[in-house]
PDB file of N, CA and C in Angstrom:
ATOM      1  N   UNK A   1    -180.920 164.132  44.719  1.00  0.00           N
ATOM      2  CA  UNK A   1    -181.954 163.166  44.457  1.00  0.00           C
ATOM      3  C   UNK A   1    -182.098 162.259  45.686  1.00  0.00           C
ATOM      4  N   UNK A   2    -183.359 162.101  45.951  1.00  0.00           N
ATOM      5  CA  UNK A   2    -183.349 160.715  47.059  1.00  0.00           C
ATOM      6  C   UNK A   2    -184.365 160.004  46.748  1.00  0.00           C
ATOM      7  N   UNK A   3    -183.488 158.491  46.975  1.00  0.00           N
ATOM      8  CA  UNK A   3    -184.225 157.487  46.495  1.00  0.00           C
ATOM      9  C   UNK A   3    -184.534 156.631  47.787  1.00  0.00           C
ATOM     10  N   UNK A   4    -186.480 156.259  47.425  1.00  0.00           N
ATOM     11  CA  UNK A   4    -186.985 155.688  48.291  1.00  0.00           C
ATOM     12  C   UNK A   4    -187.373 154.271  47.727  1.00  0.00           C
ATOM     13  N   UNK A   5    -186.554 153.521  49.363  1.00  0.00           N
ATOM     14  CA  UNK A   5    -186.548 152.018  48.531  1.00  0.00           C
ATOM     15  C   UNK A   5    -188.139 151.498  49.863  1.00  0.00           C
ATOM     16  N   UNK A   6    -189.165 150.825  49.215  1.00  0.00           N
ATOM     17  CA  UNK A   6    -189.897 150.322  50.191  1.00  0.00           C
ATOM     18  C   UNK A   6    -191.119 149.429  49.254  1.00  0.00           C
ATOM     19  N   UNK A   7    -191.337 147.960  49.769  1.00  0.00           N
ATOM     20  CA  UNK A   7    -191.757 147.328  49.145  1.00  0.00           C
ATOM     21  C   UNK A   7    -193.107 147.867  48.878  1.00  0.00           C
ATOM     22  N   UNK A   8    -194.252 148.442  49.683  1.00  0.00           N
ATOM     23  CA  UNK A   8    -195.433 148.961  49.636  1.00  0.00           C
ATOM     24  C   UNK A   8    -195.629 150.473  48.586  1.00  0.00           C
ATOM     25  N   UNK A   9    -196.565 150.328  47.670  1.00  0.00           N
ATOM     26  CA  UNK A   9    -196.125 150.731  46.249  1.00  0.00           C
ATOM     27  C   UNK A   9    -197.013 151.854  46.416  1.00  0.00           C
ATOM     28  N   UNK A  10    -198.598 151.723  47.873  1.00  0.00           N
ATOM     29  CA  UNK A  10    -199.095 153.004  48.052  1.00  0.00           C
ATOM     30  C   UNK A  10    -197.935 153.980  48.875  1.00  0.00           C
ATOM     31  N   UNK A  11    -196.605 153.407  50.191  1.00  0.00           N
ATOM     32  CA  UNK A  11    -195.875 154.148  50.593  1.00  0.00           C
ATOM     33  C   UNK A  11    -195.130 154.705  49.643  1.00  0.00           C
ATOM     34  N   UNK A  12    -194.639 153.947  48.932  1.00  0.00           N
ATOM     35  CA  UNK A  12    -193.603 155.295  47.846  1.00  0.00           C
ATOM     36  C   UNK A  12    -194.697 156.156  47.043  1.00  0.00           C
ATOM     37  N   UNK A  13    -195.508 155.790  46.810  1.00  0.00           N
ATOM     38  CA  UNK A  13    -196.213 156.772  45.471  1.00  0.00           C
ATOM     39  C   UNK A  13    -196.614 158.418  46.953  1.00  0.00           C
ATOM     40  N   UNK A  14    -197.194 157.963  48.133  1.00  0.00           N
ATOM     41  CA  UNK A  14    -197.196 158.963  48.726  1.00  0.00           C
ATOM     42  C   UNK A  14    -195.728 160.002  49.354  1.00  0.00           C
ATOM     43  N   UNK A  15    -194.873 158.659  49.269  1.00  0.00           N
ATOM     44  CA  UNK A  15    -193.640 159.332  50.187  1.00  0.00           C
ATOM     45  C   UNK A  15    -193.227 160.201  48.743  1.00  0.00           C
ATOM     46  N   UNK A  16    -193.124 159.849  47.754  1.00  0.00           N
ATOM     47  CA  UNK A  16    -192.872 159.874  46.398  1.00  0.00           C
ATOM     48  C   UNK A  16    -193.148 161.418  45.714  1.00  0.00           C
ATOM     49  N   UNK A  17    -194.833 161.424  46.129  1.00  0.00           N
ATOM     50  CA  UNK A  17    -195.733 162.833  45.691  1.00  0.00           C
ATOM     51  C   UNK A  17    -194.960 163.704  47.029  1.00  0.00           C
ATOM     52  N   UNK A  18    -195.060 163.690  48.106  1.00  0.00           N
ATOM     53  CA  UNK A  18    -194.531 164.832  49.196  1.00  0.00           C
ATOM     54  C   UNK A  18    -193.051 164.851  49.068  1.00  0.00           C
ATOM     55  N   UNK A  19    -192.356 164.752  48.582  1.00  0.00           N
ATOM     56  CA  UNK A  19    -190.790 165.063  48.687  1.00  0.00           C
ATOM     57  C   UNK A  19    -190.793 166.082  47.130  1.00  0.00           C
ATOM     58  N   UNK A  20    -191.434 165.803  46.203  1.00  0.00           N
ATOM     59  CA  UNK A  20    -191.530 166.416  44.921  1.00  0.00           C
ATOM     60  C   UNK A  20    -192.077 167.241  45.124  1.00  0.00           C
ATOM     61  N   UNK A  21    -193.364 167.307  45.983  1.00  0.00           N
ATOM     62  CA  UNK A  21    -194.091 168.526  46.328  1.00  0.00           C
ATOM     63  C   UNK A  21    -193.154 169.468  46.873  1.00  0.00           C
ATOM     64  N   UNK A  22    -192.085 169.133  47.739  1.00  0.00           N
ATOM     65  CA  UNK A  22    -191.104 169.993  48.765  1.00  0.00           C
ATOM     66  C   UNK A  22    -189.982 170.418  47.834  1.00  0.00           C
ATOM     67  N   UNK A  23    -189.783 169.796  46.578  1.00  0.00           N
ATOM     68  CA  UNK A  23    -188.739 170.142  45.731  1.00  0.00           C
ATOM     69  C   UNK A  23    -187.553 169.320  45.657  1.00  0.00           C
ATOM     70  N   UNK A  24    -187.594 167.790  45.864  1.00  0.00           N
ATOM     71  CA  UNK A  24    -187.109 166.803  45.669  1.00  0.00           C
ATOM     72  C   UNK A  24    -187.023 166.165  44.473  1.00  0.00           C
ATOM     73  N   UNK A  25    -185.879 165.670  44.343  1.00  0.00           N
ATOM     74  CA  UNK A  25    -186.049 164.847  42.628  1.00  0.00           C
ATOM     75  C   UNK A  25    -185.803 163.502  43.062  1.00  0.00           C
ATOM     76  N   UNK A  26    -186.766 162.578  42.966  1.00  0.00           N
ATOM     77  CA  UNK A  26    -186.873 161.153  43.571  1.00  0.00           C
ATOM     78  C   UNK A  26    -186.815 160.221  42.750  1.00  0.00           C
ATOM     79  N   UNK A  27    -186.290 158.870  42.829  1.00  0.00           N
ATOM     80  CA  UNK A  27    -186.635 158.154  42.382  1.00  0.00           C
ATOM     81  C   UNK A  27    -186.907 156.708  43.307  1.00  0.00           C
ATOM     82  N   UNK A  28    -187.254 155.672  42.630  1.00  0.00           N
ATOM     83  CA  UNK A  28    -187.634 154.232  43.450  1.00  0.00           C
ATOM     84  C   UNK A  28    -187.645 153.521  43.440  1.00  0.00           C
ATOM     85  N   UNK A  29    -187.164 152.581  44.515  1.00  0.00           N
ATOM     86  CA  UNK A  29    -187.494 151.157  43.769  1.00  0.00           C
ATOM     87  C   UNK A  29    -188.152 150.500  44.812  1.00  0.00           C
ATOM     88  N   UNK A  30    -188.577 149.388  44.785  1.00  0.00           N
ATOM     89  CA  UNK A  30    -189.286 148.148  45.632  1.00  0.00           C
ATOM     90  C   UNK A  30    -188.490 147.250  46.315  1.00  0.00           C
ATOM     91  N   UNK A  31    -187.391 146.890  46.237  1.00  0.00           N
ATOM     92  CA  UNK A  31    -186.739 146.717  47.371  1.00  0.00           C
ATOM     93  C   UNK A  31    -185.058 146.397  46.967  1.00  0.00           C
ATOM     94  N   UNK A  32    -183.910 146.289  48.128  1.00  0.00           N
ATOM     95  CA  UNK A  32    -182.618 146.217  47.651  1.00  0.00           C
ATOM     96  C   UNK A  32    -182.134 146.247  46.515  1.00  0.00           C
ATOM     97  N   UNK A  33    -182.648 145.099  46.035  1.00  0.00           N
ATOM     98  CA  UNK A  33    -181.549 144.668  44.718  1.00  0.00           C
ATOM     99  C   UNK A  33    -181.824 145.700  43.910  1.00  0.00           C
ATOM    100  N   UNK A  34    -183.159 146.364  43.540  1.00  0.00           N
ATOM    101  CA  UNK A  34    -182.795 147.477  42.062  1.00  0.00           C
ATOM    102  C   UNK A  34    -182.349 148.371  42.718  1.00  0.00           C
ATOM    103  N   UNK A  35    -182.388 148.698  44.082  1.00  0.00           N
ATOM    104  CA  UNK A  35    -182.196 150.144  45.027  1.00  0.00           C
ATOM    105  C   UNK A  35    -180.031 149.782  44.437  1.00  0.00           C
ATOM    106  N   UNK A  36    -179.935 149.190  44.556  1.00  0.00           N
ATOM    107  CA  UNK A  36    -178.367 148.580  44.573  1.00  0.00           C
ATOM    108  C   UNK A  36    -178.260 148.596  43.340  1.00  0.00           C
ATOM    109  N   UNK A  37    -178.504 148.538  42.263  1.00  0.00           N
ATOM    110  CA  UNK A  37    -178.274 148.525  40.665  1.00  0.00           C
ATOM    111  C   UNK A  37    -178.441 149.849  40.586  1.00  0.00           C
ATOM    112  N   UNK A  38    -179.234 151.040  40.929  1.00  0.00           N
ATOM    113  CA  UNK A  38    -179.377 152.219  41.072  1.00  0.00           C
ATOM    114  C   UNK A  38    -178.026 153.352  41.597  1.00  0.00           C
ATOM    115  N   UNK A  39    -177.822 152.566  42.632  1.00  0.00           N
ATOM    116  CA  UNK A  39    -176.882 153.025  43.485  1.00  0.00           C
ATOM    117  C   UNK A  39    -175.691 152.858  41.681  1.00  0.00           C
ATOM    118  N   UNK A  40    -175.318 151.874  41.030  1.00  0.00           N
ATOM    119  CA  UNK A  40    -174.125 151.807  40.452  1.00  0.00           C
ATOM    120  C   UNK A  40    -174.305 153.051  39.066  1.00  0.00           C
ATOM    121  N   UNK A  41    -175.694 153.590  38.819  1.00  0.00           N
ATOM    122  CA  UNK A  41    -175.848 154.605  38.382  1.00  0.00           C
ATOM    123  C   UNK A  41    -175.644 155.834  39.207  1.00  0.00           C
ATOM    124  N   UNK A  42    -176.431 155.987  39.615  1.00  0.00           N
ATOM    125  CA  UNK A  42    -176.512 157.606  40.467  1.00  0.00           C
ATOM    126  C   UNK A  42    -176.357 157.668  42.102  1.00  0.00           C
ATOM    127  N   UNK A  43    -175.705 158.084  42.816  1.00  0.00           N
ATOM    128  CA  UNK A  43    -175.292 157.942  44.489  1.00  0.00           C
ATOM    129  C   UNK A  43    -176.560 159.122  44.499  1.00  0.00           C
ATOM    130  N   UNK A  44    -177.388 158.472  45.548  1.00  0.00           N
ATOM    131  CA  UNK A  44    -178.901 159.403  45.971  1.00  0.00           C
ATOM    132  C   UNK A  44    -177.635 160.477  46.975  1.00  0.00           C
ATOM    133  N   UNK A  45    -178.867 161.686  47.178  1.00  0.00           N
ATOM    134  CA  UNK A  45    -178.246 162.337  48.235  1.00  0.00           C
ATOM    135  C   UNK A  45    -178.538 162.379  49.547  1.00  0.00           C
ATOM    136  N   UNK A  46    -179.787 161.269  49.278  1.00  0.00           N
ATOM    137  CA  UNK A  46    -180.208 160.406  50.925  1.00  0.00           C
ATOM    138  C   UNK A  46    -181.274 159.632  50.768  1.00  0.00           C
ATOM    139  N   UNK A  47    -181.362 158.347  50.959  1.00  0.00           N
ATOM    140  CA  UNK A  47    -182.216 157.371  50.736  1.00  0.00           C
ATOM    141  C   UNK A  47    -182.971 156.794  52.148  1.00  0.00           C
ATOM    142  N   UNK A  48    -184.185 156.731  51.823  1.00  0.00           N
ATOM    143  CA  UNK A  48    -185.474 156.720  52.623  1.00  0.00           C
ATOM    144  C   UNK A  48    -185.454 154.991  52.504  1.00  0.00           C
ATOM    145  N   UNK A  49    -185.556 154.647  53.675  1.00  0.00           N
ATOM    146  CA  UNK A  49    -185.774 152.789  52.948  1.00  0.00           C
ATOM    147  C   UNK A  49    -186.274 152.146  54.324  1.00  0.00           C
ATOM    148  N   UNK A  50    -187.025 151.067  53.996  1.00  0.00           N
ATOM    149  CA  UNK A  50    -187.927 149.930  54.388  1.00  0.00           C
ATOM    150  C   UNK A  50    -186.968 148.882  54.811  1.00  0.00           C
ATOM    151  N   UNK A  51    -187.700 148.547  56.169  1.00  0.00           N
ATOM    152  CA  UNK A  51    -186.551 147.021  56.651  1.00  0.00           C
ATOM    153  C   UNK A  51    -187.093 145.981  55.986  1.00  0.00           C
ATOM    154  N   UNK A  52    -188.326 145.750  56.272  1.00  0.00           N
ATOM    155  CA  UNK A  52    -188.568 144.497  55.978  1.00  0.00           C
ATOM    156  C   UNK A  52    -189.224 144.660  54.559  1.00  0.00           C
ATOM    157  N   UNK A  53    -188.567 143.788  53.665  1.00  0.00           N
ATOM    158  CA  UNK A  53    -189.132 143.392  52.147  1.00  0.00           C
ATOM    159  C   UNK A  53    -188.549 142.504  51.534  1.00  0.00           C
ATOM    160  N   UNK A  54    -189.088 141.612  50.153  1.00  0.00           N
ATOM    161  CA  UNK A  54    -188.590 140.937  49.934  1.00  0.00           C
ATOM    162  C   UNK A  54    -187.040 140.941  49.134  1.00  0.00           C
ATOM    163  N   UNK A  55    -186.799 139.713  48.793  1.00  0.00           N
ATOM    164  CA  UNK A  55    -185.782 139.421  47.509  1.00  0.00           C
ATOM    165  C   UNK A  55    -184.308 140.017  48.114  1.00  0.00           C
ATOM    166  N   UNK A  56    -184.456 141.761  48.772  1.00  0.00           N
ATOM    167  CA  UNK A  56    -183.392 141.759  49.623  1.00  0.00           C
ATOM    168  C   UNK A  56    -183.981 142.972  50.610  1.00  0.00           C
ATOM    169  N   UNK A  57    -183.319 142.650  51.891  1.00  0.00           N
ATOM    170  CA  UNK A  57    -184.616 144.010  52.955  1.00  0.00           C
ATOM    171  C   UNK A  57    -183.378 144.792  53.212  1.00  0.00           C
ATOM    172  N   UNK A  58    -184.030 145.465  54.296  1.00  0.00           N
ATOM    173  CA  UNK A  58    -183.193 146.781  54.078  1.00  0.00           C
ATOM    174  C   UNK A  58    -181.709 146.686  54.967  1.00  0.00           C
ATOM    175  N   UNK A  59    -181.878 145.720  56.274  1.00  0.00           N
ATOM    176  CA  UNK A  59    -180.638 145.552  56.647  1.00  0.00           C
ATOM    177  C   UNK A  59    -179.404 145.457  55.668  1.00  0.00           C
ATOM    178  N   UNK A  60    -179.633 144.901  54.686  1.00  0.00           N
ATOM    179  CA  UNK A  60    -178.611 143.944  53.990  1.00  0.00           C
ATOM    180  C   UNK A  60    -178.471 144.903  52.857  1.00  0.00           C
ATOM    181  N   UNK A  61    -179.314 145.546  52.536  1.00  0.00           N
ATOM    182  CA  UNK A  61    -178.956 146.580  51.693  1.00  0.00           C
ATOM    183  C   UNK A  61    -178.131 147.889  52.401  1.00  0.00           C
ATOM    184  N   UNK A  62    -178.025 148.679  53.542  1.00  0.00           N
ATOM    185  CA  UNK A  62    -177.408 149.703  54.610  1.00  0.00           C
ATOM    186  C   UNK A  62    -176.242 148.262  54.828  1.00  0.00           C
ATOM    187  N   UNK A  63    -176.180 147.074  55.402  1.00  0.00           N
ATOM    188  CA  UNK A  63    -174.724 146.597  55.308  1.00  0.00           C
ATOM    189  C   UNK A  63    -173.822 146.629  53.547  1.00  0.00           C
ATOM    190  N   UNK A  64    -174.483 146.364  53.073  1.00  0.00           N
ATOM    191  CA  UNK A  64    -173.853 146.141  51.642  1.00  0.00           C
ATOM    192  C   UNK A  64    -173.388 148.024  51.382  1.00  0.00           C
ATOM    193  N   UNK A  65    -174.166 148.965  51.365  1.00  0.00           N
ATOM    194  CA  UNK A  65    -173.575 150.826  51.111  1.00  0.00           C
ATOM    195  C   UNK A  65    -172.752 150.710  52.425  1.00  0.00           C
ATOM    196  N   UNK A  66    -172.466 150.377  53.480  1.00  0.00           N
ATOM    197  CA  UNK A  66    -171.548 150.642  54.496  1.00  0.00           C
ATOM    198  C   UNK A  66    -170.333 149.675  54.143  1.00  0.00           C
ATOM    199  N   UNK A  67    -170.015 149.040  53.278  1.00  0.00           N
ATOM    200  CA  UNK A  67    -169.302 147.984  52.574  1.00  0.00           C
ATOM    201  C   UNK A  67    -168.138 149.092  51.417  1.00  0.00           C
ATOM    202  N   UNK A  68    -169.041 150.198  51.081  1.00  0.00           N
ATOM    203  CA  UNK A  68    -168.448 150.639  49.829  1.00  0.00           C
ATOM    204  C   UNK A  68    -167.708 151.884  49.906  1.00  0.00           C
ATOM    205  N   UNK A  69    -166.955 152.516  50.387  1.00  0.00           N
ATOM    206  CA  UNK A  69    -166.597 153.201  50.300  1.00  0.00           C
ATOM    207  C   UNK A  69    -167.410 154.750  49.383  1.00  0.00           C
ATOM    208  N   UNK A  70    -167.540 154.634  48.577  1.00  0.00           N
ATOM    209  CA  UNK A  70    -168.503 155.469  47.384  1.00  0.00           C
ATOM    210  C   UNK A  70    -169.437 155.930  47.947  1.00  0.00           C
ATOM    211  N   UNK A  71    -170.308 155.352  48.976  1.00  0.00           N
ATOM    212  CA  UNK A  71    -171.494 154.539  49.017  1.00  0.00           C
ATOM    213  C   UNK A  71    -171.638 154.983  50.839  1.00  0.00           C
ATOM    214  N   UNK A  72    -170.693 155.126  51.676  1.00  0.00           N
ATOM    215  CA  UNK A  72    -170.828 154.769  52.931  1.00  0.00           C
ATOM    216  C   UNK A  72    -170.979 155.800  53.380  1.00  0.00           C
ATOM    217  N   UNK A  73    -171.268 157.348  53.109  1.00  0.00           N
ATOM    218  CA  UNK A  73    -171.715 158.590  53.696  1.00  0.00           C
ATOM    219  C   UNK A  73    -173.038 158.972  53.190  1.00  0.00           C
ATOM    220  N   UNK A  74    -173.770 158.268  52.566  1.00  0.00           N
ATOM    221  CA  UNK A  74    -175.501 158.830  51.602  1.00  0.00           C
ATOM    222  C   UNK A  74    -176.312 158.238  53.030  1.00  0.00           C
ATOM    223  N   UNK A  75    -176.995 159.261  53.725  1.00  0.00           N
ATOM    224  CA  UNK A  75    -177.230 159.267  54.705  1.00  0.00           C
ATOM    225  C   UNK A  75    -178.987 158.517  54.269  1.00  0.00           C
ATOM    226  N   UNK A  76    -179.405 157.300  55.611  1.00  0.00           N
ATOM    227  CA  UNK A  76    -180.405 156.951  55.294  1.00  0.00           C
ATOM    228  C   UNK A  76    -180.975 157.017  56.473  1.00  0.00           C
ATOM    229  N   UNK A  77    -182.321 157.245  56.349  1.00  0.00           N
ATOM    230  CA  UNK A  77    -183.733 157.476  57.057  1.00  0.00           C
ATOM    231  C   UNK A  77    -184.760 156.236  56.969  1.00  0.00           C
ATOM    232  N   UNK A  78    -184.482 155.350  57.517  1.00  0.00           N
ATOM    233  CA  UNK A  78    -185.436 153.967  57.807  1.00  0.00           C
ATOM    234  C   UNK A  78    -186.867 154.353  58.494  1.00  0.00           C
ATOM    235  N   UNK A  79    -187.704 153.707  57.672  1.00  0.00           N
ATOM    236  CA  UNK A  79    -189.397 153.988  57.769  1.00  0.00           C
ATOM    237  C   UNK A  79    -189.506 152.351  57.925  1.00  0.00           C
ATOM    238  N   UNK A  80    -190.324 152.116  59.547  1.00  0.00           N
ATOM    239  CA  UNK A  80    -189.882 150.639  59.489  1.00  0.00           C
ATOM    240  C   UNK A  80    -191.458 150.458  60.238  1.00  0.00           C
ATOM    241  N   UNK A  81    -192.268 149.148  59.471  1.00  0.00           N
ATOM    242  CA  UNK A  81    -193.836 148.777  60.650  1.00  0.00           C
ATOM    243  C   UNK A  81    -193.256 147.849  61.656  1.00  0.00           C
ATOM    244  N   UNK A  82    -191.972 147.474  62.083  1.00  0.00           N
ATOM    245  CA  UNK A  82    -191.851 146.688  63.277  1.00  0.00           C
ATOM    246  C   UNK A  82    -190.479 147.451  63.667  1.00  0.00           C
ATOM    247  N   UNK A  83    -190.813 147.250  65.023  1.00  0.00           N
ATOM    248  CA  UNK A  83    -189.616 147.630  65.884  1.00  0.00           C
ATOM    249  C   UNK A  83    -188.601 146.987  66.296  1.00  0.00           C
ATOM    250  N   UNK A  84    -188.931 145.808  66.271  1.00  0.00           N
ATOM    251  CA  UNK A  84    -187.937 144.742  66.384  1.00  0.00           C
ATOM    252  C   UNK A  84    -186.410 145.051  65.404  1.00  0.00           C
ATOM    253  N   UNK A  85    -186.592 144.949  64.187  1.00  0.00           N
ATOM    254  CA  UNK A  85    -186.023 144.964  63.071  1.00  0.00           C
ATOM    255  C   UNK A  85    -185.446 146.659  63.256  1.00  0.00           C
ATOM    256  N   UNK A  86    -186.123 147.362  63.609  1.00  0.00           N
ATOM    257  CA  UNK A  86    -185.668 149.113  63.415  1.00  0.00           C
ATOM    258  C   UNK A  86    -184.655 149.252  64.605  1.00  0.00           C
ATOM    259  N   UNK A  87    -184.135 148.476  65.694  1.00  0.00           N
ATOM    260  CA  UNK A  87    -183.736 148.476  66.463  1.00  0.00           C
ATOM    261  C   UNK A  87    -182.188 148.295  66.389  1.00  0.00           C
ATOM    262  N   UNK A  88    -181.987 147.760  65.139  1.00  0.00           N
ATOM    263  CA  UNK A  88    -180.612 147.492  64.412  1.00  0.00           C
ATOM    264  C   UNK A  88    -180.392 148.714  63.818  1.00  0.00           C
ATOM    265  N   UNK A  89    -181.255 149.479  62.883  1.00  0.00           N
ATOM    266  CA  UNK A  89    -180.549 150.825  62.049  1.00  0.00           C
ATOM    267  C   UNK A  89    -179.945 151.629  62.708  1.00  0.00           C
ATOM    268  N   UNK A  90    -180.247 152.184  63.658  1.00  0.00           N
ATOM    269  CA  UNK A  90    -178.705 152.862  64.276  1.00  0.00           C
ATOM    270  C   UNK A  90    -177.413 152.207  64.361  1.00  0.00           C
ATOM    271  N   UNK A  91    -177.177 151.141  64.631  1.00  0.00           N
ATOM    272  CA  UNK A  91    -176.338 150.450  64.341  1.00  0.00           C
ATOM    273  C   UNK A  91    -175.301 150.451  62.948  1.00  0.00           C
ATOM    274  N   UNK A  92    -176.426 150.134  62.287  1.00  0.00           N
ATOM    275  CA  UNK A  92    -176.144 150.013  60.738  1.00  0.00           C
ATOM    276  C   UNK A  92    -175.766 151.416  59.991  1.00  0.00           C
ATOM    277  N   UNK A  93    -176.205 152.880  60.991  1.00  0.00           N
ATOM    278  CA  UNK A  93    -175.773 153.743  60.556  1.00  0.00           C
ATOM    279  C   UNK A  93    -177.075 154.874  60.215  1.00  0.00           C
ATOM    280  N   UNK A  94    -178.337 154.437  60.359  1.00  0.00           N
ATOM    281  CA  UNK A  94    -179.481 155.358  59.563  1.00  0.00           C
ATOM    282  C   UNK A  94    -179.345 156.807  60.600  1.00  0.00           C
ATOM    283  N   UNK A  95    -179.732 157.584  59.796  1.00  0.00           N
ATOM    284  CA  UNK A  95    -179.526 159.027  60.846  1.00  0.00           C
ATOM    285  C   UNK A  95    -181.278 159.019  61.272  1.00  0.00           C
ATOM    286  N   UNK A  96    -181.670 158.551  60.953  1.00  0.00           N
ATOM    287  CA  UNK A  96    -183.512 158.512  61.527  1.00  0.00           C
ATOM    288  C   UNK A  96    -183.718 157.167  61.471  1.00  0.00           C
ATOM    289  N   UNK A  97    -185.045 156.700  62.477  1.00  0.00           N
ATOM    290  CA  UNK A  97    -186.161 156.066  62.275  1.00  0.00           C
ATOM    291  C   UNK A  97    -186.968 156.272  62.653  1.00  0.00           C
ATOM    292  N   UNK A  98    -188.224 156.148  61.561  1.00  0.00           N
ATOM    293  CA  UNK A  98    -189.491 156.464  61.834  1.00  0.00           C
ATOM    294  C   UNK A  98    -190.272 155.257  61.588  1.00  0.00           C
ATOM    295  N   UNK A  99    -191.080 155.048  62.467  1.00  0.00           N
ATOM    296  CA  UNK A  99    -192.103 153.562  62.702  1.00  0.00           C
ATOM    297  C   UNK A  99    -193.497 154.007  62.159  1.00  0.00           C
ATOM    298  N   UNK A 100    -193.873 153.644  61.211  1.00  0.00           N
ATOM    299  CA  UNK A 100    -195.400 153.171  60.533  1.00  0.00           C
ATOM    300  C   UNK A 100    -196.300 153.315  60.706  1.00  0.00           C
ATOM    301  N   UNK A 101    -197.775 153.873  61.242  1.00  0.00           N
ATOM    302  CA  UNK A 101    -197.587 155.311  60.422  1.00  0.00           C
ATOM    303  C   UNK A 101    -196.939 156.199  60.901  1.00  0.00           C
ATOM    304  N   UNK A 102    -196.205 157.062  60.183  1.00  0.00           N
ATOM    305  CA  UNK A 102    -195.744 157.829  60.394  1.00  0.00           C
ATOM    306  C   UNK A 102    -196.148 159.902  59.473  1.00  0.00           C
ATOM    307  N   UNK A 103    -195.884 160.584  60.047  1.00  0.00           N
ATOM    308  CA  UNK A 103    -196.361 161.486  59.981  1.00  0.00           C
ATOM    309  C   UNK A 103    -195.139 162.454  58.359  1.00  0.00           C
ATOM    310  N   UNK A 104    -195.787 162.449  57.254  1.00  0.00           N
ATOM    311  CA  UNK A 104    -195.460 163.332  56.165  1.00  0.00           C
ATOM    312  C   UNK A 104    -194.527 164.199  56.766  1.00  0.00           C
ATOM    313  N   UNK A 105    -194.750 164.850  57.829  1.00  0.00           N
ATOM    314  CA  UNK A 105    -193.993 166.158  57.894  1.00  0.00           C
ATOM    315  C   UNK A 105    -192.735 165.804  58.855  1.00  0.00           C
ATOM    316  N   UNK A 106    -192.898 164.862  59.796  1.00  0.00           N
ATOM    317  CA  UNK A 106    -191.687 163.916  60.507  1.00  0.00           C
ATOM    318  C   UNK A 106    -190.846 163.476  59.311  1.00  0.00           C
ATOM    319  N   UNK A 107    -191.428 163.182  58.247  1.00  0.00           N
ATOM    320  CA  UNK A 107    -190.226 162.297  57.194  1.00  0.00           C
ATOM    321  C   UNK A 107    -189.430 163.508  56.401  1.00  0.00           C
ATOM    322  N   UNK A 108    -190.766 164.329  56.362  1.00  0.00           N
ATOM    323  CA  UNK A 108    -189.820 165.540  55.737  1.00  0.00           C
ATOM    324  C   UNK A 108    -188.596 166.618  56.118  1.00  0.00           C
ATOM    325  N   UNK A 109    -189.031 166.265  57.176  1.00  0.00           N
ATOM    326  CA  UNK A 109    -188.233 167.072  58.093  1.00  0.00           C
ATOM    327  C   UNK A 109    -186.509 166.499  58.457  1.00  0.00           C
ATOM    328  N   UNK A 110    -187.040 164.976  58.601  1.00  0.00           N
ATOM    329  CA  UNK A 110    -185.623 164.009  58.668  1.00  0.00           C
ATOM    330  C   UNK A 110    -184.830 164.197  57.243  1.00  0.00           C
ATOM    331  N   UNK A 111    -185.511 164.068  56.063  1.00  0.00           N
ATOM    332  CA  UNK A 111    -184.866 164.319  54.785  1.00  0.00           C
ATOM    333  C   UNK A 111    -184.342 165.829  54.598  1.00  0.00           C
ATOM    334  N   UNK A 112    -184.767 166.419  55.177  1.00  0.00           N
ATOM    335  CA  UNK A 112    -184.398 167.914  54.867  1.00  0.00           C
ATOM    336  C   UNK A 112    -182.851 168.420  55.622  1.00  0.00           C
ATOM    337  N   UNK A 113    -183.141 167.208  57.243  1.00  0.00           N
ATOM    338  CA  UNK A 113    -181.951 167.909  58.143  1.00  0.00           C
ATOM    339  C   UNK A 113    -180.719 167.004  57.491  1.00  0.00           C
ATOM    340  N   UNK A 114    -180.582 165.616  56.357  1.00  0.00           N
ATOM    341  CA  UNK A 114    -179.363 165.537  55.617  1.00  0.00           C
ATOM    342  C   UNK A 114    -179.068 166.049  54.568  1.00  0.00           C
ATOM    343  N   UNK A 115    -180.290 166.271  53.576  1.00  0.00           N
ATOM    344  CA  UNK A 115    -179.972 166.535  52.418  1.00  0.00           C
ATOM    345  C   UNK A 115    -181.131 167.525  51.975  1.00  0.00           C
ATOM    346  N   UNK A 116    -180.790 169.187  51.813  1.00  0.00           N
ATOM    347  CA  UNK A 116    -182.029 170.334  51.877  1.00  0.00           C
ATOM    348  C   UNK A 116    -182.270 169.733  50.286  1.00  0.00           C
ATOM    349  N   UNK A 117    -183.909 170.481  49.800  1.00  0.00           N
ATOM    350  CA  UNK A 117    -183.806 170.275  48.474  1.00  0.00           C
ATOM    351  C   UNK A 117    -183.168 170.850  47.766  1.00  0.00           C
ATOM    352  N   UNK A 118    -183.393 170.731  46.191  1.00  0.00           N
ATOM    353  CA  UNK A 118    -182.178 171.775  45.414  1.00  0.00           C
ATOM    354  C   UNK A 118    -182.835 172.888  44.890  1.00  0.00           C
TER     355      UNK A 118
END
């Protein structure tokens, strides 16, 4: 399963429809905190996520799964509209970033080389 956390509700419904189309079982949330209540249900098998959003963004959500042991190998793919901010996820550990717009088949392709579908 991979779960895409990103505050913009047309990006997940599209990132959402093309990963299901490819044979993905997805789910979503709008930003950290339910992505993190999620996480204490089901460990995704690679999560797609947004830097900047509210209530909690995505830095702080990739520090908080690099915190957990459980939690600190679910490989993530940051989809970020500023560069400033995307300039930290390697850092933080993301195996991709892709900057805004970005191309369906670039994202698919990053999701596929951690986690193939089932």
């Amino acid at each position: 399963m991979t779960r895409i956390v990103d505050d913009d509700a047309a990006v997940r419904s599209v990132v959402t429809d093309a990963l299901l189309e490819d044979g993905y079982q997805v789910d979503v949330a709008c930003n950290g905190r339910p992505a993190l209540a999620a996480f204490r249900k089901h460990r995704p098998d690679a999560l797609v996520l947004d830097l900047e959003m509210p209530i909690m963004d995505g830095p702080t959500l990739m520090r908080t799964l690099r915190e957990r042991t459980r939690w600190v190998r679910v490989p993530v793919i940051v989809v970020s509209g500023s560069g400033g901010e995307a300039v930290e996820a390697p850092r933080l550990g993301a195996r991709a970033c892709l900057y805004k717009p970005f191309e369906l088949s670039e994202l698919l392709h990053s999701v596929e080389q951690v986690a193939p579908p089932n």
